[in-house]
C-alpha atoms as a PDB file:
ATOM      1  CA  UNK A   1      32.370 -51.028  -8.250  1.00  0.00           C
ATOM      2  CA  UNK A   2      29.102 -51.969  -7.047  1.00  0.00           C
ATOM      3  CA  UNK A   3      26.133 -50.088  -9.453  1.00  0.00           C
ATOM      4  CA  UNK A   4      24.893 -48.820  -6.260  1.00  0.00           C
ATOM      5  CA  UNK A   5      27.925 -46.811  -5.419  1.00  0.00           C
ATOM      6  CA  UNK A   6      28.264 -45.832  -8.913  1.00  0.00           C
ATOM      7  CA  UNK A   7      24.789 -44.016  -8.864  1.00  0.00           C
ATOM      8  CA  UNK A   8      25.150 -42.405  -5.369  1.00  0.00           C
ATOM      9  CA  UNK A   9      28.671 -40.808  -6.353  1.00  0.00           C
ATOM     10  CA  UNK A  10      26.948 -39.710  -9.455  1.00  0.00           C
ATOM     11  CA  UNK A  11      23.920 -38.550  -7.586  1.00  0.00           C
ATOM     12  CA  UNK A  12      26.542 -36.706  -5.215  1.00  0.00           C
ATOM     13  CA  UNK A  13      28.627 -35.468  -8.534  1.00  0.00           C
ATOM     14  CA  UNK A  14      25.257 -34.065 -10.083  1.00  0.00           C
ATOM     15  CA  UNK A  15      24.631 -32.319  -6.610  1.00  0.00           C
ATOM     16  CA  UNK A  16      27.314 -30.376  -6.339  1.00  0.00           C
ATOM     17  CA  UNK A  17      27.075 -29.423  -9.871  1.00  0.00           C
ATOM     18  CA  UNK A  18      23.847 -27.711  -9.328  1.00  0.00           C
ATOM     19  CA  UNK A  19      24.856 -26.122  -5.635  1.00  0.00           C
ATOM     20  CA  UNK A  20      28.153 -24.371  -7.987  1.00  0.00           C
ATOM     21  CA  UNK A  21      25.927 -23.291 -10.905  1.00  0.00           C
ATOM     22  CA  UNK A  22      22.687 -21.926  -9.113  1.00  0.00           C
ATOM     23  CA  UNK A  23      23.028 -18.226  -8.266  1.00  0.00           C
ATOM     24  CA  UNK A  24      24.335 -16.827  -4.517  1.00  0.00           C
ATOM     25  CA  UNK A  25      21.406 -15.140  -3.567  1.00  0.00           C
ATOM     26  CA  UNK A  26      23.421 -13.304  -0.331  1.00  0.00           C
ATOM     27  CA  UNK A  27      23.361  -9.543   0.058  1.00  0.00           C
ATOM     28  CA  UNK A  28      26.598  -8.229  -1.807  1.00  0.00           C
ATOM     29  CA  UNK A  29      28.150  -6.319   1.321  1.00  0.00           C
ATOM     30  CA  UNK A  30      29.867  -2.710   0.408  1.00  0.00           C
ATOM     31  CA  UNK A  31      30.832   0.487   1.786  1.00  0.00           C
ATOM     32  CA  UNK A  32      28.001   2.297   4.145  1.00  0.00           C
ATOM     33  CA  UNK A  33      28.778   5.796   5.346  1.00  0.00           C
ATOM     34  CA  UNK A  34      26.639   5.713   8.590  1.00  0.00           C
ATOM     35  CA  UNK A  35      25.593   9.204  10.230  1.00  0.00           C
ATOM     36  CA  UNK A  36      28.243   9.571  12.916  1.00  0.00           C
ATOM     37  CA  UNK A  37      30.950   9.576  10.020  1.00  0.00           C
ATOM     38  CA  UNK A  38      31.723   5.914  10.393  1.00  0.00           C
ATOM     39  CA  UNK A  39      32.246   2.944   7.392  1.00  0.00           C
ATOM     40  CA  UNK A  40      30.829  -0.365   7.653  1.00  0.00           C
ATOM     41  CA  UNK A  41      30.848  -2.796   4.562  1.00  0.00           C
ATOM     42  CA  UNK A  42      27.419  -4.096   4.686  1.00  0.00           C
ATOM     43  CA  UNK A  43      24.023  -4.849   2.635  1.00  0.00           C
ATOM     44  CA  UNK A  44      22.405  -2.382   1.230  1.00  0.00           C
ATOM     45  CA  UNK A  45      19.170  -3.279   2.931  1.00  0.00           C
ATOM     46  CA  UNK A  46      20.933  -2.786   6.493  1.00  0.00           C
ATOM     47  CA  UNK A  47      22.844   0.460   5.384  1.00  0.00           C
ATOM     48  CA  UNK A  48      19.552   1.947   4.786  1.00  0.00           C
ATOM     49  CA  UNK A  49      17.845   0.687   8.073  1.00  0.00           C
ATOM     50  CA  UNK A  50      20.972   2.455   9.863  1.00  0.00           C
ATOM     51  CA  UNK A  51      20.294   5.770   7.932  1.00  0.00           C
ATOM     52  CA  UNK A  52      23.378   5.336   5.752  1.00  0.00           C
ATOM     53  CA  UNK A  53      24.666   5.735   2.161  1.00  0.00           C
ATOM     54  CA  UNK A  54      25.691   3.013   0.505  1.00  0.00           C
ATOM     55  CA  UNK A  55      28.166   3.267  -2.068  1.00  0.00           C
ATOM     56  CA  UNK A  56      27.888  -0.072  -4.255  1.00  0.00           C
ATOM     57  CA  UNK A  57      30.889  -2.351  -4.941  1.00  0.00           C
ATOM     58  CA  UNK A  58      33.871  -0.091  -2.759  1.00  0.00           C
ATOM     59  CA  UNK A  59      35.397  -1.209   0.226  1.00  0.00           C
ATOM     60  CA  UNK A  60      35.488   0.834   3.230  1.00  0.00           C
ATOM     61  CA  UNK A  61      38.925   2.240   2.390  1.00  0.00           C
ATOM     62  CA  UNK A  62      38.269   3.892  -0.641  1.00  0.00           C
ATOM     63  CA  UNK A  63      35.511   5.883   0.703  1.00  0.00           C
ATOM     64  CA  UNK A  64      35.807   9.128   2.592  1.00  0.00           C
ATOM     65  CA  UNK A  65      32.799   9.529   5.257  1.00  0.00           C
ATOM     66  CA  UNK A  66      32.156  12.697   7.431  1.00  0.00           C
ATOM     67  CA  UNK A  67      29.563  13.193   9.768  1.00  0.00           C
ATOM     68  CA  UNK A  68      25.998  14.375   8.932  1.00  0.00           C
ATOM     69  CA  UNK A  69      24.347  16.829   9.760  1.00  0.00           C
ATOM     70  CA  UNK A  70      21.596  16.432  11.711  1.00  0.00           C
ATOM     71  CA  UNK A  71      19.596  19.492  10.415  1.00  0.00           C
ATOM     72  CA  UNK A  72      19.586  18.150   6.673  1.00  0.00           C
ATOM     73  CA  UNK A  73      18.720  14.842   7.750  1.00  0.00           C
ATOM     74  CA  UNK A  74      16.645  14.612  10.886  1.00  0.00           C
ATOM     75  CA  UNK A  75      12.624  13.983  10.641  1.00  0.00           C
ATOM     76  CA  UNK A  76      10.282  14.050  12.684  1.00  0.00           C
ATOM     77  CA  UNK A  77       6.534  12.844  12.976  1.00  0.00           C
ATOM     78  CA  UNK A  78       3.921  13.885  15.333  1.00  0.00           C
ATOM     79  CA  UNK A  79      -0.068  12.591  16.248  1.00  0.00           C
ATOM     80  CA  UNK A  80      -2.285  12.650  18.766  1.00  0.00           C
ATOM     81  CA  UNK A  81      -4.884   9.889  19.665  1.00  0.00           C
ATOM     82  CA  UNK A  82      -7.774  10.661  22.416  1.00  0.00           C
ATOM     83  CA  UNK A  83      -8.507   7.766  25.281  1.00  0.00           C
ATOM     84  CA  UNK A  84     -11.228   8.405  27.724  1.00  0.00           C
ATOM     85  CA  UNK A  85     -11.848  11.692  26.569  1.00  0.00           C
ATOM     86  CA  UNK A  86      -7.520  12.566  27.188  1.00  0.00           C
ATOM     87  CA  UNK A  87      -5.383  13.987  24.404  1.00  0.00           C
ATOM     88  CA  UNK A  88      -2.055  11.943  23.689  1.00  0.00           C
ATOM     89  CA  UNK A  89       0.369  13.526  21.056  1.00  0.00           C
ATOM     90  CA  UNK A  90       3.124  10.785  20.045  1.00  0.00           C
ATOM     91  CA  UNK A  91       6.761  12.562  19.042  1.00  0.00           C
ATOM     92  CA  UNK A  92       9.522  10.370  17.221  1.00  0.00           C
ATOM     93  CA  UNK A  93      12.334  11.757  15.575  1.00  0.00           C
ATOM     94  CA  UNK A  94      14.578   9.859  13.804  1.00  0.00           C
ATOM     95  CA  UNK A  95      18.136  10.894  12.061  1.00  0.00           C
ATOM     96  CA  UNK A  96      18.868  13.626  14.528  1.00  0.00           C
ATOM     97  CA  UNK A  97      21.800  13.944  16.907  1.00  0.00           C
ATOM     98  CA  UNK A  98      23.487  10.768  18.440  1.00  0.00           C
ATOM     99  CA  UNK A  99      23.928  10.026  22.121  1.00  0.00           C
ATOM    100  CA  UNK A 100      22.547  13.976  22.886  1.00  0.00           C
ATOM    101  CA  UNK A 101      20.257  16.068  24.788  1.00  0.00           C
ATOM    102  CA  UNK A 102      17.484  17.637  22.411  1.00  0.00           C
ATOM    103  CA  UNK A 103      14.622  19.657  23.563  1.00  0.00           C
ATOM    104  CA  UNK A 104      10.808  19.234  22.088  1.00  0.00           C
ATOM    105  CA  UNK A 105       8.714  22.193  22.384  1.00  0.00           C
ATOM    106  CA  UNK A 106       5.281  22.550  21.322  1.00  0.00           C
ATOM    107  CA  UNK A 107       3.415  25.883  19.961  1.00  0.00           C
ATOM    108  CA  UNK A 108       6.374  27.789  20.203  1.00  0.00           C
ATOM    109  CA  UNK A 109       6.003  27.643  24.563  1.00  0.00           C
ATOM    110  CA  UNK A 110       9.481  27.411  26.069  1.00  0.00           C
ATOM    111  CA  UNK A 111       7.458  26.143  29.245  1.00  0.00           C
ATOM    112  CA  UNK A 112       6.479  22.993  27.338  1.00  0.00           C
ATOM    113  CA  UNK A 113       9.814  21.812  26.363  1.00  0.00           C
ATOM    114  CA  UNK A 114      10.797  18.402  27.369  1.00  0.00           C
ATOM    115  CA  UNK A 115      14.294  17.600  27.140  1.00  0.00           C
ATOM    116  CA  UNK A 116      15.114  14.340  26.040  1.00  0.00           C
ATOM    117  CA  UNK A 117      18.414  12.409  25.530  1.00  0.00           C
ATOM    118  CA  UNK A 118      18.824  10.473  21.999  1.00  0.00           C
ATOM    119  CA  UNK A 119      19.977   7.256  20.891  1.00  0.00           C
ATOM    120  CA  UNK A 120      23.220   6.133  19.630  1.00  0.00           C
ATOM    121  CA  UNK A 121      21.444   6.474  16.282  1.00  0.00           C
ATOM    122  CA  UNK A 122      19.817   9.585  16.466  1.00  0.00           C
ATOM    123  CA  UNK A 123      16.565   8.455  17.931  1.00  0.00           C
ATOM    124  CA  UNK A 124      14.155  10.221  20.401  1.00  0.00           C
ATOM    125  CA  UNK A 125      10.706   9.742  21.092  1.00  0.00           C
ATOM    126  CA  UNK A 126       7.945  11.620  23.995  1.00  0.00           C
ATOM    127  CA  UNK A 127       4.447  11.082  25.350  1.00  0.00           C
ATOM    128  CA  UNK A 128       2.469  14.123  25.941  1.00  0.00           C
ATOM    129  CA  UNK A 129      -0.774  14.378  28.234  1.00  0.00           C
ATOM    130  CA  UNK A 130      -3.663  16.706  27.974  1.00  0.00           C
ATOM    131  CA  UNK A 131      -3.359  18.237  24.875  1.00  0.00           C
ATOM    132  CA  UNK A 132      -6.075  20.929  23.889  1.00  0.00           C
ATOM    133  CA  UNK A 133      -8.477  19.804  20.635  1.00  0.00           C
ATOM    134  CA  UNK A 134      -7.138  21.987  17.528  1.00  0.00           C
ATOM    135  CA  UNK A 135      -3.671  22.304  15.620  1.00  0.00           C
ATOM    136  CA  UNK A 136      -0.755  22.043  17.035  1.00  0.00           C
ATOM    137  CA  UNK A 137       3.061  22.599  16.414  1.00  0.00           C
ATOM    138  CA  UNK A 138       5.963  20.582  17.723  1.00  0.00           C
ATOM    139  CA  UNK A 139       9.403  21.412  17.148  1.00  0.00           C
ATOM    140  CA  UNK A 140      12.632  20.005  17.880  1.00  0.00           C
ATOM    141  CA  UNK A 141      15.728  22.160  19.068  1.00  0.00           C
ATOM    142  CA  UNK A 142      19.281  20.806  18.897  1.00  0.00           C
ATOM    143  CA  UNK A 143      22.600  22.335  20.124  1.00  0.00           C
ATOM    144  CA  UNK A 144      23.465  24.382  18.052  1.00  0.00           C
ATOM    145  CA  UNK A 145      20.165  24.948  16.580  1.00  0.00           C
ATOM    146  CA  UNK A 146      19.183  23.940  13.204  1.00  0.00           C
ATOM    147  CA  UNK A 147      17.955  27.273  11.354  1.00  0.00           C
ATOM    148  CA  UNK A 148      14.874  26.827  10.893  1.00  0.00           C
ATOM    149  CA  UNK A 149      14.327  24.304  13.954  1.00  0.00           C
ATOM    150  CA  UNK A 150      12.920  20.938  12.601  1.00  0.00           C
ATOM    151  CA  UNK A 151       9.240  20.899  13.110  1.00  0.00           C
ATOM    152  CA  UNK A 152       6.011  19.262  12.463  1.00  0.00           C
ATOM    153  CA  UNK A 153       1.915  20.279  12.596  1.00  0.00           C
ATOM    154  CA  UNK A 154      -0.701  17.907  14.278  1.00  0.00           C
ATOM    155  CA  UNK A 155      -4.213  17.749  15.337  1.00  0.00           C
ATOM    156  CA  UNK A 156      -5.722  16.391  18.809  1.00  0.00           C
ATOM    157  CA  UNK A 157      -9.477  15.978  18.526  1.00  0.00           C
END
């Protein structure tokens, strides 16, 4: 054996030595209850970007999920910005129905509500146009209707 080969095979030997010793730095993947009721073994990281619980070290299987309910975990987030002397107000809602109609209203008007269809997960977002300066109120009303309906207080200046 040529001392060449020798030291590459032990170059190779001491490699792959230090690949099976170093730590696996991969998410660990585990049961996620998503909203809609579903399982999906997955990082923690993503279960929490899809609005889930994540139940460390259980498989799928050994976890009972049921839907939830959009009134305990919907939010919502509301501001306005002014551009050439217009006020904008900016809606999102997140964690609210899936895949359903929802209707924003603002200051309590029914003849401002805007009726909007939301994502697959629970998403829905609205422009709004000519505003008046002062304090506002948007709410969000689902089908049935959350009691109280979700809601949050702005200002367009």
């Amino acid at each position: 054996m040529s001392r060449v080969s020798f030291l590459s095979g032990l170059g190779l030997c001491l490699l792959v030595g230090f690949l099976l010793a170093s730590p696996v730095m991969a998410a660990e993947k585990s049961a996620c209850c998503l909203p809609d009721g579903s399982c999906k073994e997955v990082s923690e990281k993503s279960c929490d970007k899809h609005g889930g619980t994540f139940y460390p070290g259980e498989v799928c299987e050994n976890v009972q999920c049921e839907p939830a309910d959009p009134c305990d975990t919907a939010t919502l987030k509301a501001k306005c910005r002014r551009k050439a002397e217009i006020n904008k107000a900016h809606v999102k809602m997140k964690k609210g129905p899936q895949s359903e109609e929802v209707t924003f209203r603002f200051n309590g008007d029914p003849e401002t509500d805007i009726i909007v269809m939301t994502t697959k997960s629970g998403k829905a977002k609205i422009k709004v146009k000519g505003l008046d300066d002062g304090d506002h109120v948007v709410e969000v009303i689902f089908d049935p209707p959350c009691e109280p309906n979700i809601s949050t207080e702005f200002v367009c200046r």
